[in-house]
Protein backbone atom coordinates (compact mmCIF):
# COMPACT_ATOMS: atom_id res chain seq x y z
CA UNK A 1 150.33 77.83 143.05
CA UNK A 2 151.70 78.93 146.47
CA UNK A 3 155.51 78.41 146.03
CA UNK A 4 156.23 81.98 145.76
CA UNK A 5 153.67 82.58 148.29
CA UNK A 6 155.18 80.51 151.20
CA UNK A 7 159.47 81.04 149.98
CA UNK A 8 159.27 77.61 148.57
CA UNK A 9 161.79 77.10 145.63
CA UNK A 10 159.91 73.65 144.42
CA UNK A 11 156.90 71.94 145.97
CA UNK A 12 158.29 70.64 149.42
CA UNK A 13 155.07 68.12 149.12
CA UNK A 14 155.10 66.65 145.62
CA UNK A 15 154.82 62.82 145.85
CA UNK A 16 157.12 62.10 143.39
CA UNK A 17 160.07 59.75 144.54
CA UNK A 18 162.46 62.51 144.83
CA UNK A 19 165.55 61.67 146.62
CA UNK A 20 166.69 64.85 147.55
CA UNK A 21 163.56 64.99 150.38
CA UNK A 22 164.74 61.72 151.51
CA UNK A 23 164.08 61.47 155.47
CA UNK A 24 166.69 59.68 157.02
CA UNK A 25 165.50 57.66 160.41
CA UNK A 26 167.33 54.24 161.70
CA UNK A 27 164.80 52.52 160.02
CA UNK A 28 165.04 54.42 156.93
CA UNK A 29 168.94 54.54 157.35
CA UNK A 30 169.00 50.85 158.10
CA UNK A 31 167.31 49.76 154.88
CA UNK A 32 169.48 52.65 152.85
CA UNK A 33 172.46 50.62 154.49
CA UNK A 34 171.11 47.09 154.05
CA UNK A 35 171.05 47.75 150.11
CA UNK A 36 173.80 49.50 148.82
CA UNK A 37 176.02 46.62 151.39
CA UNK A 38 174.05 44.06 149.88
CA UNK A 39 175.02 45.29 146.37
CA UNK A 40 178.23 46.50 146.80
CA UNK A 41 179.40 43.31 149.10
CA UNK A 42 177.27 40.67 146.07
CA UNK A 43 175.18 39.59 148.30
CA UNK A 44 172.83 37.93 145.44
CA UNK A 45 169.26 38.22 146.76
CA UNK A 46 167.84 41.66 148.74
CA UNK A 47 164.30 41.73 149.81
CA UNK A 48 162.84 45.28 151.22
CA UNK A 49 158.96 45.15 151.89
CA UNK A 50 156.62 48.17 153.39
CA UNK A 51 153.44 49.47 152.90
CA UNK A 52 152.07 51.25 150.08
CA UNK A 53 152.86 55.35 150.04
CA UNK A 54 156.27 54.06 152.91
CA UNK A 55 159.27 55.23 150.24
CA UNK A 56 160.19 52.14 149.21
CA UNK A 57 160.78 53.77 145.67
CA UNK A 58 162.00 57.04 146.86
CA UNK A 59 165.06 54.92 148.70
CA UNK A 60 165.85 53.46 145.54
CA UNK A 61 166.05 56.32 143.88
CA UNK A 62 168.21 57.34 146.21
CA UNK A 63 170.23 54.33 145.96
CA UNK A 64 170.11 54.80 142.40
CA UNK A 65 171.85 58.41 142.77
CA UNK A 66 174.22 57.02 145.07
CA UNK A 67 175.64 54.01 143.68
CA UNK A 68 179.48 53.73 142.06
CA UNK A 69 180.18 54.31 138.93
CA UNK A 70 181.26 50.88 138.41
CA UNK A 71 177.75 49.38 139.46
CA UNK A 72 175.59 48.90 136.32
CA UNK A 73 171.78 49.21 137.43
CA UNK A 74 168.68 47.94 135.85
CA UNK A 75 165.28 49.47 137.09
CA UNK A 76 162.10 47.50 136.65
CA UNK A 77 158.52 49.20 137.08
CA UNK A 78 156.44 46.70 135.52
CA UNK A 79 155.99 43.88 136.95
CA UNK A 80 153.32 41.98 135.25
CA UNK A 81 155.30 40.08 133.14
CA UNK A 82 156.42 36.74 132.67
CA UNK A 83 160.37 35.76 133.15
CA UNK A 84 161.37 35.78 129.25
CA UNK A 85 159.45 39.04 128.98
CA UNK A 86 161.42 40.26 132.41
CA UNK A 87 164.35 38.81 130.59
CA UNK A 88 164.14 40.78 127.37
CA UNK A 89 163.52 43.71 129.49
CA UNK A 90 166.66 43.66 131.63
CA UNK A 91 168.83 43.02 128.31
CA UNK A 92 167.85 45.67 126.64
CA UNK A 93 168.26 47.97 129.73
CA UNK A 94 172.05 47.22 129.82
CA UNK A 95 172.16 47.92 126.23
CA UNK A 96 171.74 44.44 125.12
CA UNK A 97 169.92 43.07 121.74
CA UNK A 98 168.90 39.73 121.88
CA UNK A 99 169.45 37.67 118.72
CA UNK A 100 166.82 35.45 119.32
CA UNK A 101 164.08 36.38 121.85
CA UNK A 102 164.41 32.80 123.50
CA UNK A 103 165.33 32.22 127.11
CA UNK A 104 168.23 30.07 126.11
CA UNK A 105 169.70 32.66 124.02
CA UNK A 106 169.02 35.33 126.11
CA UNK A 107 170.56 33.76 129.46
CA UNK A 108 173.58 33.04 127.40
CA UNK A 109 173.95 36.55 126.60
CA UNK A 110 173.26 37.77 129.68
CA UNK A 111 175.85 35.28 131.26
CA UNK A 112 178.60 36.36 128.77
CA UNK A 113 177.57 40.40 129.47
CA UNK A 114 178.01 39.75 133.52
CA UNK A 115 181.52 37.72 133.01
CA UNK A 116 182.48 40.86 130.83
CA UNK A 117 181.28 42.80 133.82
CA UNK A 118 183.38 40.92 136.39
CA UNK A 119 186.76 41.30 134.19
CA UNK A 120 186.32 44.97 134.19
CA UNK A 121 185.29 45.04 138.14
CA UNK A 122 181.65 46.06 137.55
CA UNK A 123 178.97 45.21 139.38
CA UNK A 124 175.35 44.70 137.97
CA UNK A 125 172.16 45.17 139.59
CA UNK A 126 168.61 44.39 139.17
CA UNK A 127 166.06 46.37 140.90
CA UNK A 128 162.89 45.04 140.78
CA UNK A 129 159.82 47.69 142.49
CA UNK A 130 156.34 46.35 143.22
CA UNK A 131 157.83 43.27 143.60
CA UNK A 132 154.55 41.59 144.87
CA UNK A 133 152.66 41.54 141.54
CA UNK A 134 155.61 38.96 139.74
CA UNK A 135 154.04 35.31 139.16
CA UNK A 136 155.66 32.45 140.58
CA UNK A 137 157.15 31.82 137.60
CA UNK A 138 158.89 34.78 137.21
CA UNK A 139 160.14 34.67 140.66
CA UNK A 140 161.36 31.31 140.38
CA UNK A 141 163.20 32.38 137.04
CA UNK A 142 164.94 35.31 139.17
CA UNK A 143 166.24 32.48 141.11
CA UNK A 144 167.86 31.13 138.43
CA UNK A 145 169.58 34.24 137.31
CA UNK A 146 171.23 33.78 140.85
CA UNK A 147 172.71 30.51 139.85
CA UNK A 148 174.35 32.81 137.37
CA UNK A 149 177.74 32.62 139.57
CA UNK A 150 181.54 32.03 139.98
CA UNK A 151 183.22 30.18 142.91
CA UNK A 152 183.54 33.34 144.98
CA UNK A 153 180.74 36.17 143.91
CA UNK A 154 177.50 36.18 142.33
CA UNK A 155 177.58 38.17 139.18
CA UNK A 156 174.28 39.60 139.32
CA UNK A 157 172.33 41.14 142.29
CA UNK A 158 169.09 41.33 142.32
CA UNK A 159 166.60 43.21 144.64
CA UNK A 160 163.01 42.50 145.29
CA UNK A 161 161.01 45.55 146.56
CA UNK A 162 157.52 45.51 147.15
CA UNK A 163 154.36 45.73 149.85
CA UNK A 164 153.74 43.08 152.50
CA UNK A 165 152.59 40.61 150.14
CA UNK A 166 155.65 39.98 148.64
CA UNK A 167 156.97 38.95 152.20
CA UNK A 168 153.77 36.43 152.80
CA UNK A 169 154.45 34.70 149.02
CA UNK A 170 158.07 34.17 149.77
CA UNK A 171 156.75 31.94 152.78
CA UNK A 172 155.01 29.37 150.38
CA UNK A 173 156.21 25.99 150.16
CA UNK A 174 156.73 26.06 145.98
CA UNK A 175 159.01 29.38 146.88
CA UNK A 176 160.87 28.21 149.87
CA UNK A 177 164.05 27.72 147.14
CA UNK A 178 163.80 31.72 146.39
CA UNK A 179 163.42 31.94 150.27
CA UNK A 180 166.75 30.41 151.11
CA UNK A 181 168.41 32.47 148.84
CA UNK A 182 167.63 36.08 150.43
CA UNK A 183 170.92 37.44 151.86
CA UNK A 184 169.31 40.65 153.53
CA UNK A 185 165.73 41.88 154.02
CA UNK A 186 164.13 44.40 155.90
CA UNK A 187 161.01 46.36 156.41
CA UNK A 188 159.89 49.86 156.05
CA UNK A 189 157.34 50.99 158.69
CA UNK A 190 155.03 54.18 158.86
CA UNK A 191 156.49 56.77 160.89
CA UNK A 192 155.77 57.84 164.26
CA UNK A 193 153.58 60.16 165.90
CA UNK A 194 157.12 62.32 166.86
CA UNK A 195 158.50 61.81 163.77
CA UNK A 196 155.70 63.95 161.65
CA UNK A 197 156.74 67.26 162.63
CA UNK A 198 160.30 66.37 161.59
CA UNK A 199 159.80 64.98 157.98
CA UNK A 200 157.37 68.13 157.41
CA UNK A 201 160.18 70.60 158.53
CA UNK A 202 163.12 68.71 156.33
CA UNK A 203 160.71 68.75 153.57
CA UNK A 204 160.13 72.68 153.85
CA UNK A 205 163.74 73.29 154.17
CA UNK A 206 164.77 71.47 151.57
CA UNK A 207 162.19 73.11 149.88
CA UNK A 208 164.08 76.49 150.86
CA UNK A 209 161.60 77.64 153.18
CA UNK A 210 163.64 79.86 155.46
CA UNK A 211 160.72 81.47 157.66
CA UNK A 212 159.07 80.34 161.07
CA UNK A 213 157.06 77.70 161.61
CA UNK A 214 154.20 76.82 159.30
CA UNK A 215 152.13 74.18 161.36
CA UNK A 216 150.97 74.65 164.59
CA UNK A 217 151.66 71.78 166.98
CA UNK A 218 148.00 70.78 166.95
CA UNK A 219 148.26 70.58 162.83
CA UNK A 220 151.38 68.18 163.46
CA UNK A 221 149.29 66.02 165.89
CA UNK A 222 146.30 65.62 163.68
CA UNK A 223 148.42 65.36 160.22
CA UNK A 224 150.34 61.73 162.25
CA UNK A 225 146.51 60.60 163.18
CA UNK A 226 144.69 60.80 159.65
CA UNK A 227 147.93 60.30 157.30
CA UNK A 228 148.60 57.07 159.99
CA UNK A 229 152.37 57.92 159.53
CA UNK A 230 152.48 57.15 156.00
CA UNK A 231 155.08 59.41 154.09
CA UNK A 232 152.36 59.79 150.97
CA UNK A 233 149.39 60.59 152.81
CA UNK A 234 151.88 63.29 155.12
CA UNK A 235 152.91 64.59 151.53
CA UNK A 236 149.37 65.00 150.21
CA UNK A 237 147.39 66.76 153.39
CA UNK A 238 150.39 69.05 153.65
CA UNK A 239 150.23 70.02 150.21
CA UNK A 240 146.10 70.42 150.25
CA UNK A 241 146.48 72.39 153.90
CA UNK A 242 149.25 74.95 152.22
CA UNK A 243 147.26 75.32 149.41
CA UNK A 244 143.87 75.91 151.72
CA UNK A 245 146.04 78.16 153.82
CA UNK A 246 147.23 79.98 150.66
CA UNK A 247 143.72 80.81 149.13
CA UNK A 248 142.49 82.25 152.74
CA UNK A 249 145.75 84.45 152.54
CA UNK A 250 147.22 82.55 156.05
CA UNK A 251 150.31 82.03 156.44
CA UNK A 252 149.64 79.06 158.95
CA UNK A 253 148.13 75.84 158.88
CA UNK A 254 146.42 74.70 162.37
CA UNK A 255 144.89 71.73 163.51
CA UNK A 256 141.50 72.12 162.25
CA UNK A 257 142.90 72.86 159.03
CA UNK A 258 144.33 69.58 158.65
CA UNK A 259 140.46 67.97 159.51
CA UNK A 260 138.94 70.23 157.30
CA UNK A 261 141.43 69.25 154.24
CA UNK A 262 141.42 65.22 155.93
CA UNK A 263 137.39 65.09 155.52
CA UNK A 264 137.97 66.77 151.87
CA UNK A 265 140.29 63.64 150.85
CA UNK A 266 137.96 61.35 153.11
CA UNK A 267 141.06 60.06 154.73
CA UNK A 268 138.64 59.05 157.75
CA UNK A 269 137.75 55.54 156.47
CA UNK A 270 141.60 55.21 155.70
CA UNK A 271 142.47 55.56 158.79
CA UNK A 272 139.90 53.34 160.22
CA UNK A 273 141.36 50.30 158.14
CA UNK A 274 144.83 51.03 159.40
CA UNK A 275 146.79 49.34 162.55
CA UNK A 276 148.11 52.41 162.92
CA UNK A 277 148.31 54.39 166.99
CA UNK A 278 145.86 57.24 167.76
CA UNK A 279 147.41 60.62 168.78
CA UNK A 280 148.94 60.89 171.97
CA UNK A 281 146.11 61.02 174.76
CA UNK A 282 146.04 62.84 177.81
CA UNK A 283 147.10 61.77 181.45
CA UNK A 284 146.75 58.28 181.36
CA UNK A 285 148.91 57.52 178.22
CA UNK A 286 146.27 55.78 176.31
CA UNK A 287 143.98 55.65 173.62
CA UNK A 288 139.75 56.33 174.45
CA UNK A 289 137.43 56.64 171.72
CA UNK A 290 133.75 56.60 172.14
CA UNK A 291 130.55 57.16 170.01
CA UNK A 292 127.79 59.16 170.46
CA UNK A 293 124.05 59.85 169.33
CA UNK A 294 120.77 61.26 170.09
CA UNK A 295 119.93 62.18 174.12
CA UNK A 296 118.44 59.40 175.37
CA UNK A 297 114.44 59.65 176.32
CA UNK A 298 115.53 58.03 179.77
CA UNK A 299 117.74 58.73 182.31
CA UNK A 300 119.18 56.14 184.71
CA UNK A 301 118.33 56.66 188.28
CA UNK A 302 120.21 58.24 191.11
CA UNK A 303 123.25 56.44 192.46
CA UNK A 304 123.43 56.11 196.19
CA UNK A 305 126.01 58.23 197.36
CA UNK A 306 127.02 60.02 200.40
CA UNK A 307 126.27 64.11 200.34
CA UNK A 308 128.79 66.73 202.69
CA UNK A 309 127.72 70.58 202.88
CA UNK A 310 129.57 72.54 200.06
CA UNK A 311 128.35 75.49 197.59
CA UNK A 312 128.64 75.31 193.71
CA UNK A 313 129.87 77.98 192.28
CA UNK A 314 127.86 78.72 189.23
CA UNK A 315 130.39 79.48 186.57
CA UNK A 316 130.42 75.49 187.06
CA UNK A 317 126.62 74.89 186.36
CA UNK A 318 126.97 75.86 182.22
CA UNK A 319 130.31 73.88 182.01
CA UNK A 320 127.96 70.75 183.85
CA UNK A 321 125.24 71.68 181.56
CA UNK A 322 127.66 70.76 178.84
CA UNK A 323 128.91 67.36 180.40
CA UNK A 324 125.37 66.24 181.20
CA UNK A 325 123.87 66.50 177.35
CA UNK A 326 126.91 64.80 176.39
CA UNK A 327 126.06 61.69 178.71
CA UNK A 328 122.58 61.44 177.61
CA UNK A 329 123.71 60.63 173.91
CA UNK A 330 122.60 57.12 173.18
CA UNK A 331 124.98 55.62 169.91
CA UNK A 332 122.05 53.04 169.04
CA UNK A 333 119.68 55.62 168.44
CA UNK A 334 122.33 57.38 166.55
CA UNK A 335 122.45 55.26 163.76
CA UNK A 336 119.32 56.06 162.21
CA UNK A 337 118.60 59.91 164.15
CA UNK A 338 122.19 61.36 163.29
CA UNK A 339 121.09 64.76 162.67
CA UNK A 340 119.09 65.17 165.46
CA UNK A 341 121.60 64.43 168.11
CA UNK A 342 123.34 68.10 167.74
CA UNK A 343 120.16 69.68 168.49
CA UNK A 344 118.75 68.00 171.29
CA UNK A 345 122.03 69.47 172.71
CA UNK A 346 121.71 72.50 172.09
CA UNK A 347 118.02 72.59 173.81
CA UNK A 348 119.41 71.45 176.38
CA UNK A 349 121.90 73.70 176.61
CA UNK A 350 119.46 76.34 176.55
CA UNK A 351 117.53 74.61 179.62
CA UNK A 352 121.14 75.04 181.56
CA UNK A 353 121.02 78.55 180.74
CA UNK A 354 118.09 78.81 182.15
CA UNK A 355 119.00 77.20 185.50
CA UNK A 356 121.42 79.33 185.87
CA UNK A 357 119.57 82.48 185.85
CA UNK A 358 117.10 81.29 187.84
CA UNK A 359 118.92 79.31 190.76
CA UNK A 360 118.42 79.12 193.89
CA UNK A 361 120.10 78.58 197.15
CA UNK A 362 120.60 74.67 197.42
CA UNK A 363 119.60 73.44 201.05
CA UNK A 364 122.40 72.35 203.29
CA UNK A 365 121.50 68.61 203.34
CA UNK A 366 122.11 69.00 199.17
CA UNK A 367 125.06 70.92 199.68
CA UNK A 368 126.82 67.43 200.95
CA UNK A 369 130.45 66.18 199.13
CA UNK A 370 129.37 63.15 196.72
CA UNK A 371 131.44 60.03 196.80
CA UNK A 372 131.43 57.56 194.21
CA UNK A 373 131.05 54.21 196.51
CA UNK A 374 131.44 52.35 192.93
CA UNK A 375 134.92 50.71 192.19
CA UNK A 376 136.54 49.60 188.95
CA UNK A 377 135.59 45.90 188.20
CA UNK A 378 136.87 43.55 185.91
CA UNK A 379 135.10 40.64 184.24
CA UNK A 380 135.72 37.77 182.04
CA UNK A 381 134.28 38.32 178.56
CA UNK A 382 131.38 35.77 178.27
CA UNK A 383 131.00 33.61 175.26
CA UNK A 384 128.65 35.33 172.45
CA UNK A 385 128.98 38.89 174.04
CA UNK A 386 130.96 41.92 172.62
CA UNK A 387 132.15 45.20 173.89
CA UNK A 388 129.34 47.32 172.62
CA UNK A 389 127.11 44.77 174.90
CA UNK A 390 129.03 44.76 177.44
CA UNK A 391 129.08 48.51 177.68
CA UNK A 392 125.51 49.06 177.44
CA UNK A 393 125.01 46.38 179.81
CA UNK A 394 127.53 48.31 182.35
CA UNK A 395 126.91 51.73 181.82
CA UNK A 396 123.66 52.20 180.38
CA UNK A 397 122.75 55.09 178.53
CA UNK A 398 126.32 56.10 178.93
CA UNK A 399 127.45 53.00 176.49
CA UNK A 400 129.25 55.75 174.50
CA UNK A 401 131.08 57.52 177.28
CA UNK A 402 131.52 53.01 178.41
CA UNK A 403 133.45 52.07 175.61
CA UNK A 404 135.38 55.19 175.40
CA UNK A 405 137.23 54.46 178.42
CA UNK A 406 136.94 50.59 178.32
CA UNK A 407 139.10 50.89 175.02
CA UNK A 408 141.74 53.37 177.44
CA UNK A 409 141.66 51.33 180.44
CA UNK A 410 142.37 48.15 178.58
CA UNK A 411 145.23 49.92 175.77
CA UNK A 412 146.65 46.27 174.75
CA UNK A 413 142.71 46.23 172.80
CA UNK A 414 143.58 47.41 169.59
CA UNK A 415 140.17 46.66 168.34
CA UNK A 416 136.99 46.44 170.44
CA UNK A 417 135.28 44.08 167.48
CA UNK A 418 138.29 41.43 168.20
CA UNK A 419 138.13 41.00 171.91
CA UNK A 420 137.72 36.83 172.27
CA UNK A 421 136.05 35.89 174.78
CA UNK A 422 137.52 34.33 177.97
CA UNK A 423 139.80 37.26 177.86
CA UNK A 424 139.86 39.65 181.30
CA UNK A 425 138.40 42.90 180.90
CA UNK A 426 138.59 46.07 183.04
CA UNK A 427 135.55 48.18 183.28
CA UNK A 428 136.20 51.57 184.73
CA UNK A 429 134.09 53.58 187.04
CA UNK A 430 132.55 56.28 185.87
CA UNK A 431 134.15 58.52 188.30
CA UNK A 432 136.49 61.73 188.62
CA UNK A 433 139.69 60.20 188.13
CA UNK A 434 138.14 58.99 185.20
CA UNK A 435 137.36 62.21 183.84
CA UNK A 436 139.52 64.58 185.11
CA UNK A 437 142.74 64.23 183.57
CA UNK A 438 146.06 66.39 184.50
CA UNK A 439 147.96 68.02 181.86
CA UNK A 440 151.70 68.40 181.44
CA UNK A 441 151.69 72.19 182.42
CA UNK A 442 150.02 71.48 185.80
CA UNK A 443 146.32 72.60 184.89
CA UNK A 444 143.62 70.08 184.39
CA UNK A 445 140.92 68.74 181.99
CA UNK A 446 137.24 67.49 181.97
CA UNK A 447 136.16 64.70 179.02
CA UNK A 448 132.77 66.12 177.47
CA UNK A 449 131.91 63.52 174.77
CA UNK A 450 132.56 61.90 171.68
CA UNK A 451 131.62 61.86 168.13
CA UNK A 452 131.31 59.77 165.81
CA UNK A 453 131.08 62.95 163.35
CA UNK A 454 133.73 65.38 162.95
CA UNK A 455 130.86 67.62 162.11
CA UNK A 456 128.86 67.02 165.56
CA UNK A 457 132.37 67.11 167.30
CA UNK A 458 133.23 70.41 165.94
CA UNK A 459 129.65 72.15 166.30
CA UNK A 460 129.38 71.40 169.52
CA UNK A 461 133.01 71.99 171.03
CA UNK A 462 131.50 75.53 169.12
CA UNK A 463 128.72 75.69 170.99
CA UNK A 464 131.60 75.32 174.45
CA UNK A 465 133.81 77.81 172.80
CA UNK A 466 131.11 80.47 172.71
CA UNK A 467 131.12 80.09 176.27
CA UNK A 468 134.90 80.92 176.65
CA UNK A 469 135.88 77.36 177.02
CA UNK A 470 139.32 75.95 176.07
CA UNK A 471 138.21 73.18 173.93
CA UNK A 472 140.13 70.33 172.15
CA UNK A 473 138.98 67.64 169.69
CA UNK A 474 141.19 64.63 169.24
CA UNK A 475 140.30 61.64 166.96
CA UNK A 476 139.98 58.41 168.13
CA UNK A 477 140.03 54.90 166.19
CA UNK A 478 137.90 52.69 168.70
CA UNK A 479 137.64 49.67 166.14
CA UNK A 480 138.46 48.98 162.29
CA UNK A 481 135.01 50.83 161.57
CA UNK A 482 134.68 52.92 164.19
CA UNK A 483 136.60 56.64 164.16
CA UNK A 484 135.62 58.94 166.92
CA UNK A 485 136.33 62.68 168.12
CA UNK A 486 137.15 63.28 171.28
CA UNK A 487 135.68 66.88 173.05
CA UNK A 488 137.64 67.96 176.28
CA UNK A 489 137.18 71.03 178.12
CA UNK A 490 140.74 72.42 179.39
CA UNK A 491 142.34 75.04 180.92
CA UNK A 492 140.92 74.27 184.64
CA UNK A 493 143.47 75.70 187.31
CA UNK A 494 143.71 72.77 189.73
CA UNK A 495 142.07 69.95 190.56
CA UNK A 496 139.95 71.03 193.14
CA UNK A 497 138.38 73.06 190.76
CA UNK A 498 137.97 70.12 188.42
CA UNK A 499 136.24 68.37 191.69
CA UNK A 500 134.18 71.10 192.48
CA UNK A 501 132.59 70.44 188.83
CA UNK A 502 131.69 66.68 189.64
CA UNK A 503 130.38 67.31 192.90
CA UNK A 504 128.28 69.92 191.63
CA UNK A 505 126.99 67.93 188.76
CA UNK A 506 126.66 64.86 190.70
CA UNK A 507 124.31 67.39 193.72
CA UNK A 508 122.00 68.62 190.81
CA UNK A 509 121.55 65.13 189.91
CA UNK A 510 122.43 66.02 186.18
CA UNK A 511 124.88 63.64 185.18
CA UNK A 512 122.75 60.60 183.78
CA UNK A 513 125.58 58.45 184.11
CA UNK A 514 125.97 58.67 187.93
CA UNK A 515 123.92 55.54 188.59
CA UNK A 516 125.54 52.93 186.64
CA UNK A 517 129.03 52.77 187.99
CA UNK A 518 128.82 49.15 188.88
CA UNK A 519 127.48 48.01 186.11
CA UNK A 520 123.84 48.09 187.67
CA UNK A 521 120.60 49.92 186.46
């Protein structure tokens, strides 16, 4: 539908196996290389695993395009068939009719056919896709199609492709034969976060898009995070986003395109299942995610700090206003009180509004520069306890905004339900160099909250934008059933301006988290 719209002389996102949008990485490149040596060299036995939607087919199609003329190649789709069914199947792709649809006959046939082969210098091939789904006995009778051999060559290679399965069966003791026999394998993986934006562009001009630049670098970021690198998913959200962009008459796709089109193909809970990296995080390098609920009906009490003369400037007071409903969200309550969350902030908001209108000089004594006396500690996780405890424990009705930045301060946790315990455990303060994070350009940002709904992520960084805020939302995987959304305010011009913010927040006693950086109520 939008081909002639975009420039696009075929679909540069169909998720057909077409070879000619092959993307060529060293892995990619390595397993490209790995077969057609394998083949060409007789080799015997190939193995190439990866996950589903990785291009496993789409590289040997490509290999399939490429190969000699002399190499003779059988392709096999279906896999759920015994060996004399495989058998019959691979005869009568190389032209073959079996006299007798027994396995005797039909080795003997096939053994005559591949010494033919070898007189003439040909080479035949046997690619097998899905690999994973063959029973043992079909496997083992692939093995014996390798005994099919002379003193120097093999006359018939065969190649196994399929998902990780295939790899895991291969290490069972009744296939340990089959095992011995693989000459090369190798893996496919997802690609990385960097190597989105490239596969999109050498899809769109080899789609014979000749314009500039379709997806904003935000678009890029979030298409790596929900498609988890995986060539299929990249292919699908690109084609929904064009075709999104297309119907509003854009001729763009940005970032909150791609979450608009990713909650459309609930790719969310796909993501959540996956091993796969969050996007890229801000100063440091890691990944936080953190859930978030209703305002709490509490608020923890003051910390004992240290106060040193100095005026807020009130610009400061709405974007505090804004920090200080985020701390109050309480995830428990969130559970069963989703909706309600969203608009206890914006009350809340309101009652900053409010403040602000009517403030008032704050008396010197007030006015003094807060210090967090709290330090980072670090713990040993006890026996029976779990992060979510842990972080409630620590940080009260801040157990959101806790494991947000227990998950960044500890990054080798790839899953906050599978921390054992006797494992040690930083827990970060809940201070400004927590929260105030320098960006690459030299300006600064201040973490607001996270979601555990795109929907409350992106009303509320609404409710900041009205303001004429710079905000961001990134998404977060915080545990195999646990996808957040990060909201950051950005933008600030240095960091004592990003101080001036905490100290202000911290003097108006409005950030609810204040009093539990040491784990303490």
């Amino acid at each position: 539908m939008y081909n002639s719209y975009f420039g696009f002389s075929v679909s540069p996102f169909s998720v057909t196996p077409d070879p000619g949008f092959f993307y060529t990485n060293p892995v990619y490149q390595e397993a490209y290389a790995n077969l057609r040596y394998g083949i060409e060299a007789k080799k015997g036995f190939i193995v190439i695993t990866g996950e589903v939607g990785t291009g496993k087919t789409t590289l040997k199609r490509k290999l399939m395009h490429n190969l000699e003329g002399t190499i003779d190649s059988v392709f096999i789709f279906n896999t759920y068939l015994n060996f004399t069914e495989l058998l019959q199947v691979i005869l009568y792709d190389l032209g073959l009719a079996p006299k007798e649809p027994n396995k005797v006959t039909m080795l003997q046939e096939l053994y005559d056919y591949l010494i033919t082969q070898l007189k003439q210098a040909r080479i035949v091939s046997v690619l097998v896709d899905e690999a994973q789904n063959l029973s043992d006995e079909a496997l083992e009778g692939l093995r014996l199609l390798s005994n099919l051999e002379t003193d120097q060559e093999k006359l018939i290679q065969i190649v196994l492709m399929g998902q990780p399965e295939l790899q895991a069966r291969l290490g069972r003791p009744n296939l340990r034969q089959l095992k011995q026999r693989v000459a090369l394998q190798c893996r496919l993986v997802p690609l990385k976060d960097e190597e989105v934006g490239p596969y999109i562009d050498l899809r769109l001009r080899a789609a014979g898009y000749k314009g500039k630049d379709l997806f904003y670098r935000d678009a890029f970021q979030q298409i790596a995070f929900y498609s988890n690198g995986i060539p299929r998913l990249v292919n699908i959200i690109c084609d929904n986003a064009l075709l999104c962009a297309y119907a509003r008459s854009q001729k763009t796709v940005s970032g909150d395109m791609i979450k608009e089109v990713a909650r459309d193909l609930q790719l969310g809970s796909e993501v959540e299942l996956t091993q796969a990296e969050a996007t890229p995080s801000v100063l440091p390098k890691t990944e936080p995610e953190t859930p978030v609920g209703e305002a709490a009906n509490d608020v923890p009490q003051e910390p004992k700090v240290r106060r040193r003369a100095r005026v807020g400037v009130e610009a400061f007071l709405v974007i505090l206003g804004f920090v200080t409903v985020a701390s109050l969200f309480d995830p428990r309550s969130f559970l069963t009180t989703a909706g309600r969350g969203l608009e206890v902030a914006k009350h809340n908001l309101n009652q900053w509004v409010l403040l602000i209108i009517h403030h008032e000089a704050v008396p010197e004594k007030a006015n003094a520069e807060v210090k967090s006396e709290r330090k980072a500690q670090r713990i040993i996780v006890p026996h029976g306890s779990s992060i979510y405890k842990i972080a409630t424990d620590t940080y009260g009705t801040n157990t959101a905004l806790g494991m947000d930045l227990i998950k960044e301060f500890n990054p080798e946790i790839k899953n906050l339900n599978r921390v054992p315990a006797g494992r040690d455990l930083l827990l970060p303060s809940l201070a400004p160099e927590t929260l105030i994070r320098r960006q690459p350009d030299g300006s600064y940002s201040f973490i607001v909250a996270s979601f555990r709904s795109q929907t409350g992520a992106d009303e509320y960084a609404g409710l900041l934008s009205n303001k004429g805020y710079r905000v961001t939302i990134t998404p977060r995987k915080v545990s195999d059933d646990l996808l957040l959304h990060r909201v950051e305010i950005g933008g600030l011009k240095n960091l004592e301006e990003a101080n001036q913010i905490w100290q202000t927040a911290l003097r108006n006693q409005w950030l609810a988290f204040a009093g539990n950086q040491d784990g303490t109520r």
